[in-house]
PDB file of N, CA and C in Angstrom:
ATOM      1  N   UNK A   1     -13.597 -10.586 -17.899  1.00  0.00           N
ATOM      2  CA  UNK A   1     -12.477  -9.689 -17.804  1.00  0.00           C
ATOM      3  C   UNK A   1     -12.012  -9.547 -16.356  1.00  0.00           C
ATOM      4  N   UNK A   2     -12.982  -9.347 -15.416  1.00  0.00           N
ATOM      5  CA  UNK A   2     -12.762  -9.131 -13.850  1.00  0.00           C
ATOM      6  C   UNK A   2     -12.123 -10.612 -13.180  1.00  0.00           C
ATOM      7  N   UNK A   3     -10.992 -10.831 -12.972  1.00  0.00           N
ATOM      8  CA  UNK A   3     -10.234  -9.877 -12.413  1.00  0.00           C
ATOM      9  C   UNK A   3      -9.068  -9.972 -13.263  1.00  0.00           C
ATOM     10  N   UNK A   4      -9.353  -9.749 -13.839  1.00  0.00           N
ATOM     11  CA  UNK A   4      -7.659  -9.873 -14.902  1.00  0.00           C
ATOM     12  C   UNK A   4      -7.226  -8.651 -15.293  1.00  0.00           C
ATOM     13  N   UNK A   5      -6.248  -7.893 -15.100  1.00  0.00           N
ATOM     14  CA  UNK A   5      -5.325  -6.971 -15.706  1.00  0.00           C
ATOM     15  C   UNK A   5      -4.837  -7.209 -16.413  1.00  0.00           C
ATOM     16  N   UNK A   6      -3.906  -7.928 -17.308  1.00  0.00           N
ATOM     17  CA  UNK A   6      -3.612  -8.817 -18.129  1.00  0.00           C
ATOM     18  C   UNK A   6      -4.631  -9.605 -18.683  1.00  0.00           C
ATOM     19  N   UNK A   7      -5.419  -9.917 -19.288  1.00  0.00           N
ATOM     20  CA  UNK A   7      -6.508 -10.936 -19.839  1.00  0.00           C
ATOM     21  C   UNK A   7      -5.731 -12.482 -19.738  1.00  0.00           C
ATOM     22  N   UNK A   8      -6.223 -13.366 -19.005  1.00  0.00           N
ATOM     23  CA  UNK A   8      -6.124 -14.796 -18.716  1.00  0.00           C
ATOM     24  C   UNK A   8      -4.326 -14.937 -17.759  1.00  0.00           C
ATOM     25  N   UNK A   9      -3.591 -13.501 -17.739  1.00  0.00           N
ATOM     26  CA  UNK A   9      -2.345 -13.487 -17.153  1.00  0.00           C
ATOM     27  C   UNK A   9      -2.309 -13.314 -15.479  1.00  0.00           C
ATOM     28  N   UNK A  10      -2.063 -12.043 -15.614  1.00  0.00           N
ATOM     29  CA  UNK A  10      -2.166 -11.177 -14.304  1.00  0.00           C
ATOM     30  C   UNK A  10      -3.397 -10.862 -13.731  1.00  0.00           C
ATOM     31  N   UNK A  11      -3.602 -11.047 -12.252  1.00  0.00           N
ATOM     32  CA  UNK A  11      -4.738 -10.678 -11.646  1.00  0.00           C
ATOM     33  C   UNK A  11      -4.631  -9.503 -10.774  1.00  0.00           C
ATOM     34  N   UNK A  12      -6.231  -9.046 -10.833  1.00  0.00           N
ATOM     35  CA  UNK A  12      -5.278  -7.732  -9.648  1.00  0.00           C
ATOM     36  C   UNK A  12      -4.398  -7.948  -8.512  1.00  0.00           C
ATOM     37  N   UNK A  13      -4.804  -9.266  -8.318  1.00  0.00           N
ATOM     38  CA  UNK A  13      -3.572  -9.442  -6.730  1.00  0.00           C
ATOM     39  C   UNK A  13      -2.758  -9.884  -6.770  1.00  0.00           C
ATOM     40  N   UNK A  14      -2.253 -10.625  -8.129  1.00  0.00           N
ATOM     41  CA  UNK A  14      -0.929 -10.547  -8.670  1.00  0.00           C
ATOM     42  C   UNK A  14      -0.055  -9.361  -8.718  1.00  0.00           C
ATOM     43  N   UNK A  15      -0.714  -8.337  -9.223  1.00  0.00           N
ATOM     44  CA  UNK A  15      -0.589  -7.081  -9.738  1.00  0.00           C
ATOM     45  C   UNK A  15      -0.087  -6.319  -8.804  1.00  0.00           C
ATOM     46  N   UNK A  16      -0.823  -6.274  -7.565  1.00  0.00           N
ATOM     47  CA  UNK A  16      -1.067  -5.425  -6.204  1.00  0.00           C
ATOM     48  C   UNK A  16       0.494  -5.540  -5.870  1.00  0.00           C
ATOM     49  N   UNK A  17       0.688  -4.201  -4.814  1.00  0.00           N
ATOM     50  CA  UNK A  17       1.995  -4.095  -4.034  1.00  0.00           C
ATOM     51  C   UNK A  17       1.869  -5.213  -2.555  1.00  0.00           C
ATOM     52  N   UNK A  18       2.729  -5.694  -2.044  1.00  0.00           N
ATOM     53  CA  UNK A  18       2.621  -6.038  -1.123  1.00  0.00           C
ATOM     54  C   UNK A  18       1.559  -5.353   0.068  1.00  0.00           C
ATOM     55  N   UNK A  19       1.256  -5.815   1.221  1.00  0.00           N
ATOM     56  CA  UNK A  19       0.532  -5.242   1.991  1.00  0.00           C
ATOM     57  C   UNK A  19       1.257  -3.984   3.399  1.00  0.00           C
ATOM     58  N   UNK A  20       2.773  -4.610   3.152  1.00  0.00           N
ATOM     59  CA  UNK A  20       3.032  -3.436   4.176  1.00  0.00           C
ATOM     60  C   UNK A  20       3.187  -1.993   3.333  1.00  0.00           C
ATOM     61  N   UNK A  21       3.962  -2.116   2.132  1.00  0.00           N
ATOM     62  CA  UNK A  21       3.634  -0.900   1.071  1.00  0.00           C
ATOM     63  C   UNK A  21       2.674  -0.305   0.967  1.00  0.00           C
ATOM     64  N   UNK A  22       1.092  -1.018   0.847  1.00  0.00           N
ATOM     65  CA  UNK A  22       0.209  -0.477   0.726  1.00  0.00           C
ATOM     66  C   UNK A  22      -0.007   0.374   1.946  1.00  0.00           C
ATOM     67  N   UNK A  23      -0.015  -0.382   3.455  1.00  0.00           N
ATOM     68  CA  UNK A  23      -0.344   0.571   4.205  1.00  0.00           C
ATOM     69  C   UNK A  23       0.257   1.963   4.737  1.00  0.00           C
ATOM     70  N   UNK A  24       1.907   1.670   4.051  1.00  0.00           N
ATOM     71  CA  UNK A  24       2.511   2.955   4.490  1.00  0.00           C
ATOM     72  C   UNK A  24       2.069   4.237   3.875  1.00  0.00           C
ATOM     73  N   UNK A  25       1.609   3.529   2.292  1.00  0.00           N
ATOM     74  CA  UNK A  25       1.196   4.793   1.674  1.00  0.00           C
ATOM     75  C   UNK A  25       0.032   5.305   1.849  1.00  0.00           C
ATOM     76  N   UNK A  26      -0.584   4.204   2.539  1.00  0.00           N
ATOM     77  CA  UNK A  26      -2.259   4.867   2.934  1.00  0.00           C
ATOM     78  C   UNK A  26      -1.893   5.391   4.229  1.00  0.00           C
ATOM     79  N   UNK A  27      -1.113   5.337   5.349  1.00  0.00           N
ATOM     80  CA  UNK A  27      -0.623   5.979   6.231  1.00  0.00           C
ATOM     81  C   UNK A  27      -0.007   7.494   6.006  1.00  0.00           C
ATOM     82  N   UNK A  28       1.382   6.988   4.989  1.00  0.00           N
ATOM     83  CA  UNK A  28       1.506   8.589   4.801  1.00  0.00           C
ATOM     84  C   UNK A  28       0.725   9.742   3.646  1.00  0.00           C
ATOM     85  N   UNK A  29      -0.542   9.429   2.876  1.00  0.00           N
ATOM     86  CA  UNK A  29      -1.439  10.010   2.187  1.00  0.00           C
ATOM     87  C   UNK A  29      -2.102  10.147   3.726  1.00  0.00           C
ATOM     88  N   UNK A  30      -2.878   9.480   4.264  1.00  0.00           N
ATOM     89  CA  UNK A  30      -3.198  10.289   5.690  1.00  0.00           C
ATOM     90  C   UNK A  30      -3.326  11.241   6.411  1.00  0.00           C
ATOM     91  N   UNK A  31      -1.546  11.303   6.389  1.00  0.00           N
ATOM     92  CA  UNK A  31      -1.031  12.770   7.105  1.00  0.00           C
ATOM     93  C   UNK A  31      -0.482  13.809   5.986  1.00  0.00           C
ATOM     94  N   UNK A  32      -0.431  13.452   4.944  1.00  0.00           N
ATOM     95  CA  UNK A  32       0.113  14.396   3.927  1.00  0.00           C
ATOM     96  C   UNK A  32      -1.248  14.980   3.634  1.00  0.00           C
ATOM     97  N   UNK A  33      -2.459  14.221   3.051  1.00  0.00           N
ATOM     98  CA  UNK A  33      -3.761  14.873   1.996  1.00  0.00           C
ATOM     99  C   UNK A  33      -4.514  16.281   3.335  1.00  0.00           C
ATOM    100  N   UNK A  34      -4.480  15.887   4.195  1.00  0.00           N
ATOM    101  CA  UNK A  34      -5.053  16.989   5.159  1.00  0.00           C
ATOM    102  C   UNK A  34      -4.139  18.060   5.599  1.00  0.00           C
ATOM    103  N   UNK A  35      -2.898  17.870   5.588  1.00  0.00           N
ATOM    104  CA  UNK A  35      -1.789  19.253   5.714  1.00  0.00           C
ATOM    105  C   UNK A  35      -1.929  19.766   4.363  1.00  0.00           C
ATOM    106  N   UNK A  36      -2.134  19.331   3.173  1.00  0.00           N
ATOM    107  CA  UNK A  36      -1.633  19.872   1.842  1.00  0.00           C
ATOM    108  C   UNK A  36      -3.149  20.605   1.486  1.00  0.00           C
ATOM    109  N   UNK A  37      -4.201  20.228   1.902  1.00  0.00           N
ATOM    110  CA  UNK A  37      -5.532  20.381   1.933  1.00  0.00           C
ATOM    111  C   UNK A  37      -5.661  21.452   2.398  1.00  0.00           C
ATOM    112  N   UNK A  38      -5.404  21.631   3.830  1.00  0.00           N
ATOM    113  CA  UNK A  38      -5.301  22.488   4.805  1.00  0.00           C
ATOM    114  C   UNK A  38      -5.239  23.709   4.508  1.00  0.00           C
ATOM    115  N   UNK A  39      -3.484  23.703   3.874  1.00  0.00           N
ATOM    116  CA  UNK A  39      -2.328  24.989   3.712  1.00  0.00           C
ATOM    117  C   UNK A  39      -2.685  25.967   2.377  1.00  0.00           C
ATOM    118  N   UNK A  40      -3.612  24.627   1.479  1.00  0.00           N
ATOM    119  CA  UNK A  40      -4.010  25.636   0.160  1.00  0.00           C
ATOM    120  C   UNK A  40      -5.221  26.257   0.723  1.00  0.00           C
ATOM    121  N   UNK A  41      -6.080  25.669   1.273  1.00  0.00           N
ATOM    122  CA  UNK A  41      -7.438  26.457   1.763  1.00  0.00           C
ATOM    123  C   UNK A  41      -6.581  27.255   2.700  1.00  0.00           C
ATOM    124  N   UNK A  42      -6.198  27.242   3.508  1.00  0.00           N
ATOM    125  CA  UNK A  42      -5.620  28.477   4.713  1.00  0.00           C
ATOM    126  C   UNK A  42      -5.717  30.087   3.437  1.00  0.00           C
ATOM    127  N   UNK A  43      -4.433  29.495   2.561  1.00  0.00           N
ATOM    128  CA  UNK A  43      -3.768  30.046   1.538  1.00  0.00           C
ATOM    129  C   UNK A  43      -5.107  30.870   0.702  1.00  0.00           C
ATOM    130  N   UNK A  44      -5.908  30.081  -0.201  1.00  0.00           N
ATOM    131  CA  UNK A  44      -7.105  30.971  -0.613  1.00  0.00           C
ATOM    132  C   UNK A  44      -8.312  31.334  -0.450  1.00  0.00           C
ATOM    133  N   UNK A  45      -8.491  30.760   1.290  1.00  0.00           N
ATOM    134  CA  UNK A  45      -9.757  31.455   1.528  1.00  0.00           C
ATOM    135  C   UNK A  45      -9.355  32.232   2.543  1.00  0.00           C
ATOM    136  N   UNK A  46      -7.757  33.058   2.632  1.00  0.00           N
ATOM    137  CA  UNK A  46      -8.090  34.211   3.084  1.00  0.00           C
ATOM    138  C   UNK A  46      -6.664  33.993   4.364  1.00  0.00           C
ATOM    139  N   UNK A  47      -5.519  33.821   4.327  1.00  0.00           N
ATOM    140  CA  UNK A  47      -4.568  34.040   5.727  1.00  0.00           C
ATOM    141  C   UNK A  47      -4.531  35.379   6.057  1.00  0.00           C
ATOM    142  N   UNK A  48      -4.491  36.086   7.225  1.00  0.00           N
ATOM    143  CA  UNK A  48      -4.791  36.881   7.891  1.00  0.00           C
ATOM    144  C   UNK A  48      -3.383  37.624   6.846  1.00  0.00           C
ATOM    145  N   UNK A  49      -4.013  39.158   6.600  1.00  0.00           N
ATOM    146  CA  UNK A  49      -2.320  39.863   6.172  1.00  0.00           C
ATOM    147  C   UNK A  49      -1.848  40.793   6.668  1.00  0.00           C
ATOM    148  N   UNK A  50      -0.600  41.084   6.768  1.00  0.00           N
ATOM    149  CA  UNK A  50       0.050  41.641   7.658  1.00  0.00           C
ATOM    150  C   UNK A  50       0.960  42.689   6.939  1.00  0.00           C
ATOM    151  N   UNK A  51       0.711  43.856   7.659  1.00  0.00           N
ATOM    152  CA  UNK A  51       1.343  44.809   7.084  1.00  0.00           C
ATOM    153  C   UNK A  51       0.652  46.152   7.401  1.00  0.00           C
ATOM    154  N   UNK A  52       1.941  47.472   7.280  1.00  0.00           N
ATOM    155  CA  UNK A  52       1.221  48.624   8.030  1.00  0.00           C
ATOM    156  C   UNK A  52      -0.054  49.530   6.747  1.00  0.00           C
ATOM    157  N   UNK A  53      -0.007  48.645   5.274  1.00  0.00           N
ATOM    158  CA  UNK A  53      -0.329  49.723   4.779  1.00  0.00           C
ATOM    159  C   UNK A  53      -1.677  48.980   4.612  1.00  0.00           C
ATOM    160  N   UNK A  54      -3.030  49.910   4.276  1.00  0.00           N
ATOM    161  CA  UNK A  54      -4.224  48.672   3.718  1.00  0.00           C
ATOM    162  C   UNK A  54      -4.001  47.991   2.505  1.00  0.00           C
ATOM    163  N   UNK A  55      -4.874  46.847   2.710  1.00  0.00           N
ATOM    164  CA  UNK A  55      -4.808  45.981   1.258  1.00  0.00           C
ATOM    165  C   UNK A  55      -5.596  46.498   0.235  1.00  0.00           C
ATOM    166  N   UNK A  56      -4.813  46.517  -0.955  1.00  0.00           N
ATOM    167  CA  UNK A  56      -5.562  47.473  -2.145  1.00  0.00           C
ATOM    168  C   UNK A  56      -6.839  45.702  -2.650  1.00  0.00           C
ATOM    169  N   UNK A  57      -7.368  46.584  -2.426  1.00  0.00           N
ATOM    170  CA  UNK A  57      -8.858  45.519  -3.203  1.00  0.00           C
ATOM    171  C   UNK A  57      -9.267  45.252  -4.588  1.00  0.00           C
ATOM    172  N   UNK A  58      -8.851  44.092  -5.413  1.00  0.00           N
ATOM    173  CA  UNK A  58      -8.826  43.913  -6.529  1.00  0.00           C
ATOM    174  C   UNK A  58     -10.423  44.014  -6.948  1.00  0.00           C
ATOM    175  N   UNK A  59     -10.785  43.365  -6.029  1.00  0.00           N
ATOM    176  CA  UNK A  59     -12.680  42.782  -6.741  1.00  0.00           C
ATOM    177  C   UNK A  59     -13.699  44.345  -6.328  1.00  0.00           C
ATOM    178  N   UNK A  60     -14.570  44.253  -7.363  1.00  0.00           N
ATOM    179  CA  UNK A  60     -15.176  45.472  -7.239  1.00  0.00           C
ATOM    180  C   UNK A  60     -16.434  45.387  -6.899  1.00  0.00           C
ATOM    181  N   UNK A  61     -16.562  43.863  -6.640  1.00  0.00           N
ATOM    182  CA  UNK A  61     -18.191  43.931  -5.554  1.00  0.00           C
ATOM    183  C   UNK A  61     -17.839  42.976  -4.132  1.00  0.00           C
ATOM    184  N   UNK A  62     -16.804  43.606  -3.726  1.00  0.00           N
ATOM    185  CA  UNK A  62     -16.498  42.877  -2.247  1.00  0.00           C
ATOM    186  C   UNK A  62     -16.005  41.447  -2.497  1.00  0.00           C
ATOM    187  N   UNK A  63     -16.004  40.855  -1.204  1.00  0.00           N
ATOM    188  CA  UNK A  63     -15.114  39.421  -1.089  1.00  0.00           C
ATOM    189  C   UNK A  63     -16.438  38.168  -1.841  1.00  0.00           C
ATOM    190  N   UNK A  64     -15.399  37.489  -2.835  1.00  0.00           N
ATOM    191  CA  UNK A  64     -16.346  36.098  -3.391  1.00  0.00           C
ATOM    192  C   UNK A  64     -16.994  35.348  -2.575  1.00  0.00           C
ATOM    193  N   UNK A  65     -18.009  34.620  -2.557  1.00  0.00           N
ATOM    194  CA  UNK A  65     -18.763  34.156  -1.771  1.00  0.00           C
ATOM    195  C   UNK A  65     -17.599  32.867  -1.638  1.00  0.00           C
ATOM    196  N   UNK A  66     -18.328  31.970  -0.462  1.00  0.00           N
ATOM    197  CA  UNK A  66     -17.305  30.641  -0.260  1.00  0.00           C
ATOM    198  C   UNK A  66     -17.325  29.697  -0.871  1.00  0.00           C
ATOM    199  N   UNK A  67     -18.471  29.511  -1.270  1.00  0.00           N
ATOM    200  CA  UNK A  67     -18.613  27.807  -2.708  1.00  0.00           C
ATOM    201  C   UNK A  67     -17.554  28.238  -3.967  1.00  0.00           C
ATOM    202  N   UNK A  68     -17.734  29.894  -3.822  1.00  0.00           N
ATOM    203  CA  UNK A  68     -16.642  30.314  -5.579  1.00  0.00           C
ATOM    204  C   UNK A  68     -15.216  29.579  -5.119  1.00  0.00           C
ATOM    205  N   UNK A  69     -14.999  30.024  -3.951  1.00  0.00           N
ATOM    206  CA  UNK A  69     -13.182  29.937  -3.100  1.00  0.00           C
ATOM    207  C   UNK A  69     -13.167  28.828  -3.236  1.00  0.00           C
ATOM    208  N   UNK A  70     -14.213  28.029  -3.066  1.00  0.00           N
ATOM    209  CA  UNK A  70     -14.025  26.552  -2.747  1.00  0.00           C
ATOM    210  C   UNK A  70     -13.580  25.820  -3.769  1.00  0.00           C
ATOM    211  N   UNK A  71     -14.424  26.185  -5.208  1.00  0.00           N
ATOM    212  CA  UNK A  71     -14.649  25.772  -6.190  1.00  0.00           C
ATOM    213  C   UNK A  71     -13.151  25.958  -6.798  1.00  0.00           C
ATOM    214  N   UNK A  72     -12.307  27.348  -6.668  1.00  0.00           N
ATOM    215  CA  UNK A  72     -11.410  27.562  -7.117  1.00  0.00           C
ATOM    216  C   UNK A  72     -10.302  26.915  -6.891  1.00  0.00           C
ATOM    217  N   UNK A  73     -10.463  26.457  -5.829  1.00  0.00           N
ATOM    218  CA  UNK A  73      -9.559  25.503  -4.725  1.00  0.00           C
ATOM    219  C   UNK A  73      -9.626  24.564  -5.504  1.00  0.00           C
ATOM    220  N   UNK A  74     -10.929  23.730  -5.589  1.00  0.00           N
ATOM    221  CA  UNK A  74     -10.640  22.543  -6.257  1.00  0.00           C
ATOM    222  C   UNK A  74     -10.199  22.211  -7.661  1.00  0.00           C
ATOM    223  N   UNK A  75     -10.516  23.862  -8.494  1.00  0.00           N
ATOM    224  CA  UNK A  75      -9.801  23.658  -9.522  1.00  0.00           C
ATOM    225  C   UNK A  75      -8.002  23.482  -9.882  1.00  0.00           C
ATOM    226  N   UNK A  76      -7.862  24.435  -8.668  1.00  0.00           N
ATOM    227  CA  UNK A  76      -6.439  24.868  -8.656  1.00  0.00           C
ATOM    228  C   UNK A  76      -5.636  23.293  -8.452  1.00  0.00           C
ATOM    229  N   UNK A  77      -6.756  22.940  -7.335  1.00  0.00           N
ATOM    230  CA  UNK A  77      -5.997  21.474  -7.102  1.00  0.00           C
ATOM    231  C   UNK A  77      -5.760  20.303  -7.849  1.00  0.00           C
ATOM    232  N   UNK A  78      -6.985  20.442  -8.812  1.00  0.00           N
ATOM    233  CA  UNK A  78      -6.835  19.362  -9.639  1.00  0.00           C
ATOM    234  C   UNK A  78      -6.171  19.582 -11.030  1.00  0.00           C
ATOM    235  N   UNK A  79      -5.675  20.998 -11.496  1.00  0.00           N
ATOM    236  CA  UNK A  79      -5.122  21.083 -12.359  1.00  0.00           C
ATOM    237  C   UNK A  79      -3.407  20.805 -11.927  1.00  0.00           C
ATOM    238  N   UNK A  80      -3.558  20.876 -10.337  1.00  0.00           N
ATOM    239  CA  UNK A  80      -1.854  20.970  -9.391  1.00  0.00           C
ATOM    240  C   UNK A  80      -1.558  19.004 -10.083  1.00  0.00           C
ATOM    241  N   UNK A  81      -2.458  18.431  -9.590  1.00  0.00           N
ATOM    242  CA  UNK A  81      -2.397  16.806  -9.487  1.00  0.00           C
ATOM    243  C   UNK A  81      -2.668  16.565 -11.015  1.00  0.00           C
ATOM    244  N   UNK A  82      -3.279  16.948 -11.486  1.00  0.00           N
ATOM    245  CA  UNK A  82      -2.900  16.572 -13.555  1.00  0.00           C
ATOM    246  C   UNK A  82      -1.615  17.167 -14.184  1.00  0.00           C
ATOM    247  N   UNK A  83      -1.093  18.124 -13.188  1.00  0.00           N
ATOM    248  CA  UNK A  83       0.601  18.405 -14.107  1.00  0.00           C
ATOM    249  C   UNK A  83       1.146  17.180 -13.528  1.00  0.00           C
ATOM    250  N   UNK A  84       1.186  17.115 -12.261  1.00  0.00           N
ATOM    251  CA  UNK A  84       2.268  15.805 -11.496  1.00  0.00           C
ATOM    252  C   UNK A  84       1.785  14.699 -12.653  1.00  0.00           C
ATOM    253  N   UNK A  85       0.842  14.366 -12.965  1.00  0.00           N
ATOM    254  CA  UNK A  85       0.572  13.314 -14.079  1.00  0.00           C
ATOM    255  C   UNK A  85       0.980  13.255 -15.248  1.00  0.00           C
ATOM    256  N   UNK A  86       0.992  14.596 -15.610  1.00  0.00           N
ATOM    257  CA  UNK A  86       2.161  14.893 -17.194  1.00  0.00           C
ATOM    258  C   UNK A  86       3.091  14.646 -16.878  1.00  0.00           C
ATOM    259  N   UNK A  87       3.809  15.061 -15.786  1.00  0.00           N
ATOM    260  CA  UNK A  87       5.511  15.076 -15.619  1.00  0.00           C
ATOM    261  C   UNK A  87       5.464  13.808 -15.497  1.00  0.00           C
ATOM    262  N   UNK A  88       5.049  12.757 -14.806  1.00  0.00           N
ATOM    263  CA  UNK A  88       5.567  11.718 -14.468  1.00  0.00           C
ATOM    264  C   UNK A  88       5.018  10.670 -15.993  1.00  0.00           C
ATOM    265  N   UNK A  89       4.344  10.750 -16.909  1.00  0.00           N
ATOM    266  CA  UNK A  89       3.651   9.862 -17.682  1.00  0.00           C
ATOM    267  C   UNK A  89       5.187  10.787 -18.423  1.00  0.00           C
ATOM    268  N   UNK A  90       5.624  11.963 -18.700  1.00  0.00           N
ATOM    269  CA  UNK A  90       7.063  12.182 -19.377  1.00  0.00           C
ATOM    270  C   UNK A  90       8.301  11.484 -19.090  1.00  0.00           C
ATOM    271  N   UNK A  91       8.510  11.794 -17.704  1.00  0.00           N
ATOM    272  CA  UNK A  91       9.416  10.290 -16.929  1.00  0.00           C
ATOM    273  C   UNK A  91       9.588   9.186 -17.427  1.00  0.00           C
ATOM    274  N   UNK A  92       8.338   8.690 -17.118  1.00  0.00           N
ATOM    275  CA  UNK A  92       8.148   7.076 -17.169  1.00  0.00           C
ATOM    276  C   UNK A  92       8.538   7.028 -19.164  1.00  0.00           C
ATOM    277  N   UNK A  93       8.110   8.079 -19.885  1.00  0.00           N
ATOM    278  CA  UNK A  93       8.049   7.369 -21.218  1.00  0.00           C
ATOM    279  C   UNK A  93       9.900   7.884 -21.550  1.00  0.00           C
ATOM    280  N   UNK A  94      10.718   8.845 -21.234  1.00  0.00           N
ATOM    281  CA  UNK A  94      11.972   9.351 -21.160  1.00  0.00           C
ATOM    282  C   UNK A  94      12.705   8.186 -21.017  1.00  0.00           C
ATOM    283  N   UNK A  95      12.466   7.926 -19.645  1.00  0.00           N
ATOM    284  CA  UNK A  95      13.293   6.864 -18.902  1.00  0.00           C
ATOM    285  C   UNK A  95      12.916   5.250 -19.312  1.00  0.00           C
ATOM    286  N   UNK A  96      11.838   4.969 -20.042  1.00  0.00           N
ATOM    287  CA  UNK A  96      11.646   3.852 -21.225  1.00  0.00           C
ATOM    288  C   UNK A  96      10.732   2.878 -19.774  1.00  0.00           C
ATOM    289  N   UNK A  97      10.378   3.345 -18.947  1.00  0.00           N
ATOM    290  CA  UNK A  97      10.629   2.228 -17.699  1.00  0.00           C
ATOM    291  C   UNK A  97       8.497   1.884 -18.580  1.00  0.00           C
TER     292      UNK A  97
END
């Protein structure tokens, strides 16, 4: 089976994008995955808040430990990157491509 994508047709490097494509997108995933990374952790483990009145405190045994935040993060994220996968597997089947 290896390396065929196609069985006896297409190979993966048939298959593959050219090589300057590839690197732009591994270039701009680069600088995109660590800003987008970044801004959600900034975002739920806590941006400083601002304002004259105190913050009313939802949780009733103090702040979640950091593996929970973390954990939540990664859920949040990977349920963020499985919608982009619905929408676009809707696209692709809409648009017939």
């Amino acid at each position: 089976m290896y390396p065929f994508i196609v069985p006896d047709q297409v190979t993966i490097w048939d298959a593959a994008a050219p090589q300057s494509s590839q690197l732009f997108m591994l270039i701009g995933a680069g600088i995109m995955l660590p800003l987008i990374l970044g801004y959600t952790g900034w975002g739920l483990l806590g941006v400083p808040r601002q304002g004259r009145r105190p913050r009313l405190s939802l949780m009733t045994e103090g702040e979640q430990p950091l593996w929970r935040r973390l954990a939540w993060m990664a859920v949040i994220w990977t349920l963020s990157v499985g919608a982009l996968g619905i929408v676009a597997t809707i696209l692709r089947v809409w648009l017939g491509a």
